[in-house]
N, C-alpha and C. Protein backbone atom coordinates (compact mmCIF):
# COMPACT_ATOMS: atom_id res chain seq x y z
N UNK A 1 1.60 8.31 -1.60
CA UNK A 1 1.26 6.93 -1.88
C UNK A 1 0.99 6.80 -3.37
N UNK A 2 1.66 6.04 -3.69
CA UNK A 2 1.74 5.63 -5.52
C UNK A 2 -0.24 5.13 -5.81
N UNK A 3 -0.44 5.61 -7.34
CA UNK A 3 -1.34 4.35 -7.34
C UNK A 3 -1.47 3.78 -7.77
N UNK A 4 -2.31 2.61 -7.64
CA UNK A 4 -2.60 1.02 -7.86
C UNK A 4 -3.18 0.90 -9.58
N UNK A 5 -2.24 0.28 -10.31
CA UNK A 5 -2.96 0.55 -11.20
C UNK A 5 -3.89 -0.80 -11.90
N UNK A 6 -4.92 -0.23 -12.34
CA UNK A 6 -5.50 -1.09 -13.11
C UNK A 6 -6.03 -1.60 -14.34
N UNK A 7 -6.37 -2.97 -14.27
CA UNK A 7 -6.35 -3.62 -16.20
C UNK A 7 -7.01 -4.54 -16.10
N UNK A 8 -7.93 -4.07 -17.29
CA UNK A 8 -8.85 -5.38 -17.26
C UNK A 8 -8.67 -5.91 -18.73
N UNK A 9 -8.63 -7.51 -18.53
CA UNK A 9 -7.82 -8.28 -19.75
C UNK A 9 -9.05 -9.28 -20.00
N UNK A 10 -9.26 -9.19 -21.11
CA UNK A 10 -10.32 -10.07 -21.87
C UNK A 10 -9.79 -11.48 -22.07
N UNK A 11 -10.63 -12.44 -22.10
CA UNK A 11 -10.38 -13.94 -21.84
C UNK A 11 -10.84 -14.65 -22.84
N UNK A 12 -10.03 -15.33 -23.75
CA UNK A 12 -10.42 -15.48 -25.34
C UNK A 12 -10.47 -16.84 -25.27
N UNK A 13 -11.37 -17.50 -25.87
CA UNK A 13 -11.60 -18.68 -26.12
C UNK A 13 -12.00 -19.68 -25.11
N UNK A 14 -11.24 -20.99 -24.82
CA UNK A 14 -11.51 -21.96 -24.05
C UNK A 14 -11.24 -21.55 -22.19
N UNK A 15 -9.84 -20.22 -22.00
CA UNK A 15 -10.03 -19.36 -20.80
C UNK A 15 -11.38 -18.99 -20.54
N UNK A 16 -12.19 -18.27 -21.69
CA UNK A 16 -13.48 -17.72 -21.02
C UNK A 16 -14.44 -18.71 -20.97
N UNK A 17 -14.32 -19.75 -21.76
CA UNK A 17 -15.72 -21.21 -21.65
C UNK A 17 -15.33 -21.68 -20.02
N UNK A 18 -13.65 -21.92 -19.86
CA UNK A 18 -13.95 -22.44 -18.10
C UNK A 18 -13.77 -21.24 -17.37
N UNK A 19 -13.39 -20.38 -17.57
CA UNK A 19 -13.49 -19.39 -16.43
C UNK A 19 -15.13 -18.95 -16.09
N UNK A 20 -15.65 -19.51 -17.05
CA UNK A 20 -17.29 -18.58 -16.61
C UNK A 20 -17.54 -17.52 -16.73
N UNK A 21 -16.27 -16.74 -17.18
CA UNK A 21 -16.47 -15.06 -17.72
C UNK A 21 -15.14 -15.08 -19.07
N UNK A 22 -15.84 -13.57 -19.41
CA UNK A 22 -15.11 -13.09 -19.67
C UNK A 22 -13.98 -12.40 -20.05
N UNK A 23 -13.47 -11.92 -18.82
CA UNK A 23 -12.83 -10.58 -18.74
C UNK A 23 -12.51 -10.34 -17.20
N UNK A 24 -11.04 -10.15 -16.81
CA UNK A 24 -10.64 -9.77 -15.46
C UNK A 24 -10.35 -8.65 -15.30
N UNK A 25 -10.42 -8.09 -13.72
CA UNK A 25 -10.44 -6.98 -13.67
C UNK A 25 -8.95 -7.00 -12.71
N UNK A 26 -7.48 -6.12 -12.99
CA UNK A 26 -6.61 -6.98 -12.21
C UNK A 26 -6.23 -5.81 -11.82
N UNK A 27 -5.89 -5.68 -10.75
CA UNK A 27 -4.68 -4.72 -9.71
C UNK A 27 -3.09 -5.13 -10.09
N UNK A 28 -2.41 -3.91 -10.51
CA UNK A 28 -1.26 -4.20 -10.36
C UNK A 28 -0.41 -3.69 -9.57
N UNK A 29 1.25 -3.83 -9.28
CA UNK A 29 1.32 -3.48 -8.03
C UNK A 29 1.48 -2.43 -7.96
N UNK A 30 1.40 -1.37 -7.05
CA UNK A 30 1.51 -0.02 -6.79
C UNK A 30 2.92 0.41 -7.76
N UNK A 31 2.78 1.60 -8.27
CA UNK A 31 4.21 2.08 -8.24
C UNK A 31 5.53 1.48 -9.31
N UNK A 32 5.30 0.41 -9.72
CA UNK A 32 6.28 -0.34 -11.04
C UNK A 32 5.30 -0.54 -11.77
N UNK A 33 5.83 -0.84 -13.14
CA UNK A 33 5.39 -1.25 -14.36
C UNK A 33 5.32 -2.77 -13.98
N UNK A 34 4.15 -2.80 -14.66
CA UNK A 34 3.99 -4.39 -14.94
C UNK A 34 4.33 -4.64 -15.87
N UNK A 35 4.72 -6.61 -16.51
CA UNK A 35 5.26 -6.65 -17.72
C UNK A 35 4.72 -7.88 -17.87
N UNK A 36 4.62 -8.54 -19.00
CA UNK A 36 3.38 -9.42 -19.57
C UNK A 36 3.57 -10.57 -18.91
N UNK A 37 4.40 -11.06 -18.64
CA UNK A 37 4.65 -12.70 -17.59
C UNK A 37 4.13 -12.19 -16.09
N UNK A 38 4.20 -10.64 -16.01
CA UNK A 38 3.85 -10.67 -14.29
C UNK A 38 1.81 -10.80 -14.16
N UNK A 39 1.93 -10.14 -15.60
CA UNK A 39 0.21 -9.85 -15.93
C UNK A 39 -0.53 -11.74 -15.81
N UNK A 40 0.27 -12.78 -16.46
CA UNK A 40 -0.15 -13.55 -16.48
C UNK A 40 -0.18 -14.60 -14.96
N UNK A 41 0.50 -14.19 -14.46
CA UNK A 41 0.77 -14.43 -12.60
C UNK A 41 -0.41 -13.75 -11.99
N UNK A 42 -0.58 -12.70 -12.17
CA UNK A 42 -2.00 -11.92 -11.25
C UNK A 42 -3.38 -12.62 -12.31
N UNK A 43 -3.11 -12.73 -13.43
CA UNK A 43 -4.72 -13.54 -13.58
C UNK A 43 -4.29 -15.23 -13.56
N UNK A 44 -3.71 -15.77 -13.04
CA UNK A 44 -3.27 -17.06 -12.47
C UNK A 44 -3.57 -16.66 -10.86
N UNK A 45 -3.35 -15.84 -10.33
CA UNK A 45 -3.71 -16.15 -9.16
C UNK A 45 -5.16 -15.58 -8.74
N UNK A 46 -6.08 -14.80 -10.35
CA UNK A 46 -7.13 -14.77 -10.10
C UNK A 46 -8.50 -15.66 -10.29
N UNK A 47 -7.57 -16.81 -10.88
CA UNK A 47 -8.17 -18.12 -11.47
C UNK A 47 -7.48 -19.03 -11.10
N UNK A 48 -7.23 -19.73 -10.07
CA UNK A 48 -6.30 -20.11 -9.86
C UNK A 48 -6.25 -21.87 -10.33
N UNK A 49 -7.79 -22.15 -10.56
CA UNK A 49 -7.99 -23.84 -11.26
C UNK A 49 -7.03 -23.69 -12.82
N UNK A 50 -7.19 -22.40 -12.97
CA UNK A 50 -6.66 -22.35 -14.87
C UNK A 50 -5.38 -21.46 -14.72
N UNK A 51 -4.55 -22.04 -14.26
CA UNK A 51 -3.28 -21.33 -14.10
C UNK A 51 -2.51 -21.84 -15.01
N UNK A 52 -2.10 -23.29 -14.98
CA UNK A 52 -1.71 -23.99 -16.35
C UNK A 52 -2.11 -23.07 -17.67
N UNK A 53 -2.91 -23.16 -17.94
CA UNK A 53 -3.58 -22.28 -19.31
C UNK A 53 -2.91 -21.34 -19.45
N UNK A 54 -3.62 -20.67 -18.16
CA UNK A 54 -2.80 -19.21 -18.35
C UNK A 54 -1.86 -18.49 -18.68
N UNK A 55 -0.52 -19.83 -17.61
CA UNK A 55 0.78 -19.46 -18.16
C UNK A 55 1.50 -19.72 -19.25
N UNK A 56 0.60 -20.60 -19.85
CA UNK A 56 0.76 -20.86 -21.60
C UNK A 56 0.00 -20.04 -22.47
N UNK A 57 -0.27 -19.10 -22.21
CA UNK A 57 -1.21 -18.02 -23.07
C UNK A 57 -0.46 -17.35 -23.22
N UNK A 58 -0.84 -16.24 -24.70
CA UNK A 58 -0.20 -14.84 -25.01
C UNK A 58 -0.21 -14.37 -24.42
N UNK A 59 0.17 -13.01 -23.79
CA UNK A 59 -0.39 -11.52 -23.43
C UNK A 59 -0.42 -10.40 -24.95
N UNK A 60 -2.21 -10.28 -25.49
CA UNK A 60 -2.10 -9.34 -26.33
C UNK A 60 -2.52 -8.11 -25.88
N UNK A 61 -1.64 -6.94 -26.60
CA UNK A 61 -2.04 -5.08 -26.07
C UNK A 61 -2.44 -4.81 -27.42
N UNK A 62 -3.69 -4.64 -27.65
CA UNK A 62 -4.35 -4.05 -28.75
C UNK A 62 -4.12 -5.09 -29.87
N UNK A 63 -3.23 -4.89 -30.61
CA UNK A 63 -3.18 -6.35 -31.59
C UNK A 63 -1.89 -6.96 -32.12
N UNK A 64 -1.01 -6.47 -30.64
CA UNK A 64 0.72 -7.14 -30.98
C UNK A 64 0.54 -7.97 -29.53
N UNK A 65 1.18 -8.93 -29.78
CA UNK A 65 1.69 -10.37 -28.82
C UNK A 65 2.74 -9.64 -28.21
N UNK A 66 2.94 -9.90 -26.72
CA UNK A 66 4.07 -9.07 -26.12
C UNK A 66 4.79 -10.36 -25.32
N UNK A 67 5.98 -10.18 -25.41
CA UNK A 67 6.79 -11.10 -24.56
C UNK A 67 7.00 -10.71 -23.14
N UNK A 68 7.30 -11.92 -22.80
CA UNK A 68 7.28 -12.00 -21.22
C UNK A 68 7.56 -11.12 -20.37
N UNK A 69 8.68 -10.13 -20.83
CA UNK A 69 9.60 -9.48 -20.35
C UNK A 69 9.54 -7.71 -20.54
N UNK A 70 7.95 -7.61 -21.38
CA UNK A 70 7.76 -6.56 -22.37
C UNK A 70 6.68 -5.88 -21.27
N UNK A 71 6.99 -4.40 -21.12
CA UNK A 71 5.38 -3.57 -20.20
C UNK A 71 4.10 -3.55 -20.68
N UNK A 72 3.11 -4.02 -19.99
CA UNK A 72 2.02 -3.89 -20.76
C UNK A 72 1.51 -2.21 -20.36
N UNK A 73 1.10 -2.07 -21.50
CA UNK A 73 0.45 -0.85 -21.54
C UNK A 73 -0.89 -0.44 -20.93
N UNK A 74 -0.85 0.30 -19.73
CA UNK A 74 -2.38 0.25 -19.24
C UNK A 74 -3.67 0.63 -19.54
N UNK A 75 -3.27 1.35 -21.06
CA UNK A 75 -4.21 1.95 -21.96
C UNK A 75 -4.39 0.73 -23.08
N UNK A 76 -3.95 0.19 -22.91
CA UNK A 76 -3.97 -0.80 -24.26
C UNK A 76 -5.48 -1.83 -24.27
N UNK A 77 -6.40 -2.11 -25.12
CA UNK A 77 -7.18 -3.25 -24.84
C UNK A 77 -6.34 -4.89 -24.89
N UNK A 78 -6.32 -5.33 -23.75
CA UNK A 78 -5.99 -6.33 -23.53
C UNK A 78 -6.63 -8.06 -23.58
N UNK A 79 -5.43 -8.84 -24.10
CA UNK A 79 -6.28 -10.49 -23.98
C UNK A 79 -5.37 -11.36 -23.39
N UNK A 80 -6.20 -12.27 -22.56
CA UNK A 80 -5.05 -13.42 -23.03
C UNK A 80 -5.37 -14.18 -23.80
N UNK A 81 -4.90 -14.70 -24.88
CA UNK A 81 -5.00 -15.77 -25.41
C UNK A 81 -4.42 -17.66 -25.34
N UNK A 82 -5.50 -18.18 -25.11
CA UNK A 82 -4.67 -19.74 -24.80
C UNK A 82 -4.27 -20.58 -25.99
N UNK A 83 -3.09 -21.49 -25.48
CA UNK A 83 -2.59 -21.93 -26.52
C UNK A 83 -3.67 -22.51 -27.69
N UNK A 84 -3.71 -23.05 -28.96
CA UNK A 84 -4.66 -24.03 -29.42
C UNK A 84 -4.08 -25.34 -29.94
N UNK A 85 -4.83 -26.35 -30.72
CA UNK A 85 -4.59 -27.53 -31.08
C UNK A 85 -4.94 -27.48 -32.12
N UNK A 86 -4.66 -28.41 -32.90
CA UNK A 86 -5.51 -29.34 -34.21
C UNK A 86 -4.81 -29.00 -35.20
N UNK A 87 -5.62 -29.26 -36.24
CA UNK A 87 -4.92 -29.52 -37.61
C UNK A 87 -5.24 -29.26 -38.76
């Protein structure tokens, strides 16, 4: 039996004012690599009022922006970051 791996991704800015925390703690799926659009699906479905947000957020691994399509590293310190505004 493969195992489950896990990542916990820090929640930057206006994510952590409505989420009420911090920082998630996420299961990924057994056995494949996860990759930064799937990372943002498992903390969308661990927040599921701030999913919008979510899926408009970065995925950062230590201090490079990773695209959608890119593995996140399970050693890496992780964020999401949400989009911002202003001027």
């Amino acid at each position: 039996m493969a195992d489950t791996p896990s990542y916990q991704v820090d929640l930057s800015g206006n994510l952590a004012i409505q989420a009420g925390r911090s920082r998630l703690h996420l299961a990924g799926p057994p056995g494949s690599t996860l990759v930064a659009g799937d990372l943002r699906k498992l903390a969308a479905a661990e927040v599921p009022e701030l999913a919008p947000l979510i899926e408009g957020s970065l995925v950062v691994a230590d201090d490079r922006i990773l695209g959608s399509a890119e593995p996140v590293p399970q050693s890496a310190r992780l964020s999401l970051v949400p989009p911002v505004s202003g001027g």
